[in-house]
N, C-alpha and C. Protein backbone atom coordinates (compact mmCIF):
# COMPACT_ATOMS: atom_id res chain seq x y z
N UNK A 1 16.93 -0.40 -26.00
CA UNK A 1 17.56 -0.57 -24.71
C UNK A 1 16.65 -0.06 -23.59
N UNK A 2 16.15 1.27 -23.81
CA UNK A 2 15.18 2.04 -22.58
C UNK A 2 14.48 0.39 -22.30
N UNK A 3 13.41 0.27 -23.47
CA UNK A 3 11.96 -0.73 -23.47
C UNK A 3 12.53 -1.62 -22.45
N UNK A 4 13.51 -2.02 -22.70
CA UNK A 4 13.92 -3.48 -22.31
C UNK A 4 13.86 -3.39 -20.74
N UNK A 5 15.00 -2.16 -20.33
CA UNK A 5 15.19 -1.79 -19.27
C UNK A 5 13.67 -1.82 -18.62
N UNK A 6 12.80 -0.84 -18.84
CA UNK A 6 11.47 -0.31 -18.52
C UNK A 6 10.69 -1.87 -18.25
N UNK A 7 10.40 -2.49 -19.20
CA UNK A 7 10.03 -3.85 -19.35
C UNK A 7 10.55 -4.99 -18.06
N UNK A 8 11.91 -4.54 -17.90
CA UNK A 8 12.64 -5.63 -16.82
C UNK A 8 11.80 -4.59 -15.18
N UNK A 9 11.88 -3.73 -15.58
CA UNK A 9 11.19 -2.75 -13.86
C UNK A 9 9.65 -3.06 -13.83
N UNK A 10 8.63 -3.19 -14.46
CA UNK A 10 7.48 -3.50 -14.61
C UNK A 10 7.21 -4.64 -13.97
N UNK A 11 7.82 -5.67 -14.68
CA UNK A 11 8.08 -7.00 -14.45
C UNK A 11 8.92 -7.34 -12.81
N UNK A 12 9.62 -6.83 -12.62
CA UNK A 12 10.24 -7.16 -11.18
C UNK A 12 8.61 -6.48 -10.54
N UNK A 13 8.34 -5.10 -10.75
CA UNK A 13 7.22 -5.06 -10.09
C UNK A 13 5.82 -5.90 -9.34
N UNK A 14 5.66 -6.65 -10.91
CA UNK A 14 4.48 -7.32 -10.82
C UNK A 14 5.18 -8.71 -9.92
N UNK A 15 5.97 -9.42 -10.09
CA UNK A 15 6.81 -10.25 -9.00
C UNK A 15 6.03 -10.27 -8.07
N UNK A 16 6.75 -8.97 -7.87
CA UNK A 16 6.92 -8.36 -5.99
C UNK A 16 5.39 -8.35 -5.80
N UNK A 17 4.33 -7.15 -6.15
CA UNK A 17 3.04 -7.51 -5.67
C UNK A 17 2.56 -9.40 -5.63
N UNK A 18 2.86 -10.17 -6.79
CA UNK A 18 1.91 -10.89 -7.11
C UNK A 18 2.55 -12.56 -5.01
N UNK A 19 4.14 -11.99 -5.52
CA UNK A 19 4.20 -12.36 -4.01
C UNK A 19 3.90 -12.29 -3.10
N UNK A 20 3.84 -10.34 -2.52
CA UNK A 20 2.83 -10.03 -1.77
C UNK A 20 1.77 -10.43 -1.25
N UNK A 21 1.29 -10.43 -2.67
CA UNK A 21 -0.60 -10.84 -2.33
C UNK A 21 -0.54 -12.51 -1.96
N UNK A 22 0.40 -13.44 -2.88
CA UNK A 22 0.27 -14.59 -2.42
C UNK A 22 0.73 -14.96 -0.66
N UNK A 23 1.47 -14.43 -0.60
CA UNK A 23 1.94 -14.77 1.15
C UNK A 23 1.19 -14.52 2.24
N UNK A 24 0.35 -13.31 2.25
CA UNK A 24 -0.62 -13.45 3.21
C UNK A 24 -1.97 -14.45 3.04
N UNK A 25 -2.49 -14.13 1.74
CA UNK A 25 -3.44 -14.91 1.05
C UNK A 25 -3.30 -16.58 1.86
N UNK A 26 -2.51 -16.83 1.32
CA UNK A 26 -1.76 -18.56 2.11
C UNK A 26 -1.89 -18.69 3.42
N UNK A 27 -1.44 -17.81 3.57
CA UNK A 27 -0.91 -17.63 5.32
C UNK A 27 -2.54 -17.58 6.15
N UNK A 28 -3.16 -16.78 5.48
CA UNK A 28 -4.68 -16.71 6.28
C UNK A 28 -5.90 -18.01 5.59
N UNK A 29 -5.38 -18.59 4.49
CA UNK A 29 -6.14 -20.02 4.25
C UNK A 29 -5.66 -21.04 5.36
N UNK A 30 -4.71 -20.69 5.46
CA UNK A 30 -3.95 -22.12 5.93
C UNK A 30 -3.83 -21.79 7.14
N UNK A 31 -3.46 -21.27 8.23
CA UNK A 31 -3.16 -20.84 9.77
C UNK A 31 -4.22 -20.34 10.21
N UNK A 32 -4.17 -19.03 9.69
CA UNK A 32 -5.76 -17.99 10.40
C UNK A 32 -5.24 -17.34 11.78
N UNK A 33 -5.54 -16.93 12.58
CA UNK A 33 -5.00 -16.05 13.75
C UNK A 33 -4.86 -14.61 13.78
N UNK A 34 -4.34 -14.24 14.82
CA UNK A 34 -3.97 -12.87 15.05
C UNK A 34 -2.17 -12.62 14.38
N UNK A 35 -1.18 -13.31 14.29
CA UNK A 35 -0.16 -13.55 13.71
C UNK A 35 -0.55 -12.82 12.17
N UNK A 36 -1.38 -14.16 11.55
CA UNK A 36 -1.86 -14.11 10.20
C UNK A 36 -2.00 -12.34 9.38
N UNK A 37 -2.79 -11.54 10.66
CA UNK A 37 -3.26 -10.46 10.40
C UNK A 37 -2.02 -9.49 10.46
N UNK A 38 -1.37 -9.70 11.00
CA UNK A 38 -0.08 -8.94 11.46
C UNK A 38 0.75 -8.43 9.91
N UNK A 39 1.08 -10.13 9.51
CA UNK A 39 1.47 -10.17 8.28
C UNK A 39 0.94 -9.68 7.05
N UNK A 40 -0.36 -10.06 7.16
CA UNK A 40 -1.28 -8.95 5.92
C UNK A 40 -0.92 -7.68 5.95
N UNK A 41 -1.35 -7.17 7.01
CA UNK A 41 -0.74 -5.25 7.58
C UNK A 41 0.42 -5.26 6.78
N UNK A 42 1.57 -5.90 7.13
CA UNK A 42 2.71 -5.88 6.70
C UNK A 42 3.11 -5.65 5.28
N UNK A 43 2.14 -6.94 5.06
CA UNK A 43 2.44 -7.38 3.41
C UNK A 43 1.52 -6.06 2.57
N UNK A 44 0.19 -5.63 2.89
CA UNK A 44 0.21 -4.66 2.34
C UNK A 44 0.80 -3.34 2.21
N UNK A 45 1.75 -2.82 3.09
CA UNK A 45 1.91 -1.89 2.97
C UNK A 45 3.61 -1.76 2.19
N UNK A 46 3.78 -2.96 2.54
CA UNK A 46 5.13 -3.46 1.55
C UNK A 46 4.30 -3.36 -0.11
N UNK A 47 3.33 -4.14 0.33
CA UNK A 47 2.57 -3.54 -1.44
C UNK A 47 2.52 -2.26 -2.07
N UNK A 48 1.83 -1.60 -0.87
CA UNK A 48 1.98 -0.07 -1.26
C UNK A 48 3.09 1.03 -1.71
N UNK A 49 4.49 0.31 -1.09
CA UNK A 49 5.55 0.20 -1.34
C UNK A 49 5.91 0.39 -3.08
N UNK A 50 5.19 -1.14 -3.00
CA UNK A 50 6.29 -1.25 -4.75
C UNK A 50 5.71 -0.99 -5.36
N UNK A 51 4.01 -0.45 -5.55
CA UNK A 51 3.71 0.19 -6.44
C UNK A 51 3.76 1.44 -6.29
N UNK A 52 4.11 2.08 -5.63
CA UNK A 52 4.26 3.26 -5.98
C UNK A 52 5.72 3.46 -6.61
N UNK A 53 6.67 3.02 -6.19
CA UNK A 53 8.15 2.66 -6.83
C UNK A 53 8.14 2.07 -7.87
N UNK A 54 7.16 0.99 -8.45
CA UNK A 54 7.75 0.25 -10.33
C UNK A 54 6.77 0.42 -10.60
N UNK A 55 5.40 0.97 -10.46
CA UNK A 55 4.02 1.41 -11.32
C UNK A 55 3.97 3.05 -11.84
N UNK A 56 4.19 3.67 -10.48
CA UNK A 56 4.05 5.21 -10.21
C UNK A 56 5.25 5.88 -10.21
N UNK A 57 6.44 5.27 -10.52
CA UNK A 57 7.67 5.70 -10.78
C UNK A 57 8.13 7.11 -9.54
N UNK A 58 7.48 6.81 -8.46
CA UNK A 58 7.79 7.75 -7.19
C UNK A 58 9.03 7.21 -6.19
N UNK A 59 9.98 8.13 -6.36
CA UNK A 59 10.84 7.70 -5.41
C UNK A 59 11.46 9.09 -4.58
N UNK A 60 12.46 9.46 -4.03
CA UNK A 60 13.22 10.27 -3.37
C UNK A 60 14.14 11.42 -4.18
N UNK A 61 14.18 11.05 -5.31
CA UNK A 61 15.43 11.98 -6.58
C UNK A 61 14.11 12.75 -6.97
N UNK A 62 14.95 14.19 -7.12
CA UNK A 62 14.27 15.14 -8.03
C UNK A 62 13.02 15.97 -7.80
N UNK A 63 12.31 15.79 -8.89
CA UNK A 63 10.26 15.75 -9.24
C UNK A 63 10.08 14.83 -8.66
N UNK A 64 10.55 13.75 -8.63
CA UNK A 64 9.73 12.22 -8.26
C UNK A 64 9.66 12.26 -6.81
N UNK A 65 10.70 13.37 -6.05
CA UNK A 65 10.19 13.43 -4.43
C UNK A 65 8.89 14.15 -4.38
N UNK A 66 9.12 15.47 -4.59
CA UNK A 66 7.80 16.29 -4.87
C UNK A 66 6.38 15.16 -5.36
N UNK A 67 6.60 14.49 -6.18
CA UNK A 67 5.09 13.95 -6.26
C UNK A 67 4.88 12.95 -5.32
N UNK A 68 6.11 12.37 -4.93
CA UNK A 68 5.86 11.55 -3.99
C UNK A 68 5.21 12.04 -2.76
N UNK A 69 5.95 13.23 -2.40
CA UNK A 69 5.42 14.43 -1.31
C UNK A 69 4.25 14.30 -1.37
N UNK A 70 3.68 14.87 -2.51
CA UNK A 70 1.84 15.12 -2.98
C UNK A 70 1.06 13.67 -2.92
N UNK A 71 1.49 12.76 -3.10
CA UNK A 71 1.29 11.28 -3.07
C UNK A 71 0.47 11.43 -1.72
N UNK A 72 1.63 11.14 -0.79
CA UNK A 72 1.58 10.79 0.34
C UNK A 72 0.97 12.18 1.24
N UNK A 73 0.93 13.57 1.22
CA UNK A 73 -0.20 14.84 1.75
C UNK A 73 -1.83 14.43 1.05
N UNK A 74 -1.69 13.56 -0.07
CA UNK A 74 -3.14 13.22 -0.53
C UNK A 74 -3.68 12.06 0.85
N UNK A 75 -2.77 11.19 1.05
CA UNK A 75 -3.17 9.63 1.72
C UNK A 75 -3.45 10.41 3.20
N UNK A 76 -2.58 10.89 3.31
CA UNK A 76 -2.30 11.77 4.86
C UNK A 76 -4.07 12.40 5.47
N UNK A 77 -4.25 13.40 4.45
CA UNK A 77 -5.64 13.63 4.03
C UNK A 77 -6.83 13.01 4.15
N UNK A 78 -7.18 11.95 2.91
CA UNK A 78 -7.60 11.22 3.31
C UNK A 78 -7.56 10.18 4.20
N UNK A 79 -6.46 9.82 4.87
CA UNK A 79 -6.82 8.98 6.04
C UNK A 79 -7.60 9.75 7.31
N UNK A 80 -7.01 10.99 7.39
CA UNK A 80 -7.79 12.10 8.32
C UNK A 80 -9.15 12.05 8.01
N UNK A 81 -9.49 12.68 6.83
CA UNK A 81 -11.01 12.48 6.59
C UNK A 81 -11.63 11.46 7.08
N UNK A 82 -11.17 10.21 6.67
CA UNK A 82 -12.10 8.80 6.62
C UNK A 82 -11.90 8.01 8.31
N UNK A 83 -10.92 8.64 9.04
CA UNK A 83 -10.49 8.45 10.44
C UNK A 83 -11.72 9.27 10.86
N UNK A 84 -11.87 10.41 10.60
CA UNK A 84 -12.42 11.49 11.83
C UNK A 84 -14.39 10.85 11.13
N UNK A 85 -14.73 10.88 10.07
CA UNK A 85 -15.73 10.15 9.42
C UNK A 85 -16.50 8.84 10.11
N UNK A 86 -15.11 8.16 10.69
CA UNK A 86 -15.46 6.72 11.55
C UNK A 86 -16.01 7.45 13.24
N UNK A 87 -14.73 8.15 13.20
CA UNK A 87 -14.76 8.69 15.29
C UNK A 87 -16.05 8.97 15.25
N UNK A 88 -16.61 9.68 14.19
CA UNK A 88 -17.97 10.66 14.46
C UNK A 88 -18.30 9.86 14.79
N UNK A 89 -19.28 9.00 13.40
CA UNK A 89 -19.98 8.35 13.23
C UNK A 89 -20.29 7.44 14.15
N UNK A 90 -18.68 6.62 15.06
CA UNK A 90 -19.03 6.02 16.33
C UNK A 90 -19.96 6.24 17.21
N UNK A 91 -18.92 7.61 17.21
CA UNK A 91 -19.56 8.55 18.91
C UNK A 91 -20.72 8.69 18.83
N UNK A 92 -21.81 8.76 17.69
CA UNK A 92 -23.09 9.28 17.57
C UNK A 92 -23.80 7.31 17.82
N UNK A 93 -23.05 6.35 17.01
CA UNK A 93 -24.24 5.59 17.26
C UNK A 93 -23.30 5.06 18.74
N UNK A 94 -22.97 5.72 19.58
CA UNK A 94 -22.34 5.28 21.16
C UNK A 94 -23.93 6.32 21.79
N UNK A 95 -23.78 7.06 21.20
CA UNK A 95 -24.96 8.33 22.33
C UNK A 95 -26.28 7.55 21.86
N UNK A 96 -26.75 7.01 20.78
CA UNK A 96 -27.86 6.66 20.36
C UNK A 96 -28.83 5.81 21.45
């Protein structure tokens, strides 16, 4: 019964990304624009979404907030790093 269950959440998972990825994918073969890009943003972070929910089994109950917590103080982190990494790096080839 678990497998089955476990098996049916995996599977809705992979769905959901493999839609994901197809809808913008389409959307920027076929249209192209500033719209187009909007929706990618979108669609990935709706990605980011469900894998962390049916891959990474992170949600709001319990432990699973706490790692989710740590999840997301890791991304937090590194986006700081790799943000302040870019500003420099600008500002220096702006003075160059």
């Amino acid at each position: 019964m678990k497998k089955s269950k476990e098996l049916h959440h995996y599977l809705t998972g992979f769905a959901l990304a493999a839609v994901l990825t197809i809808i913008p994918f389409t959307l920027v073969a076929t249209v192209g624009g500033a719209r187009s890009y909007i929706v990618l943003v979108f669609c990935a972070i709706l990605q980011v979404i469900v894998h962390f929910r049916f891959f990474l089994h992170l949600s709001f109950r319990g432990q699973q907030k706490e790692d989710l917590q740590l999840v997301l103080f890791t991304g937090f982190i590194l986006f700081l790093m790799i943000g302040g990494t870019i500003w420099v790096l600008g500002d220096l080839y702006t003075r160059m």
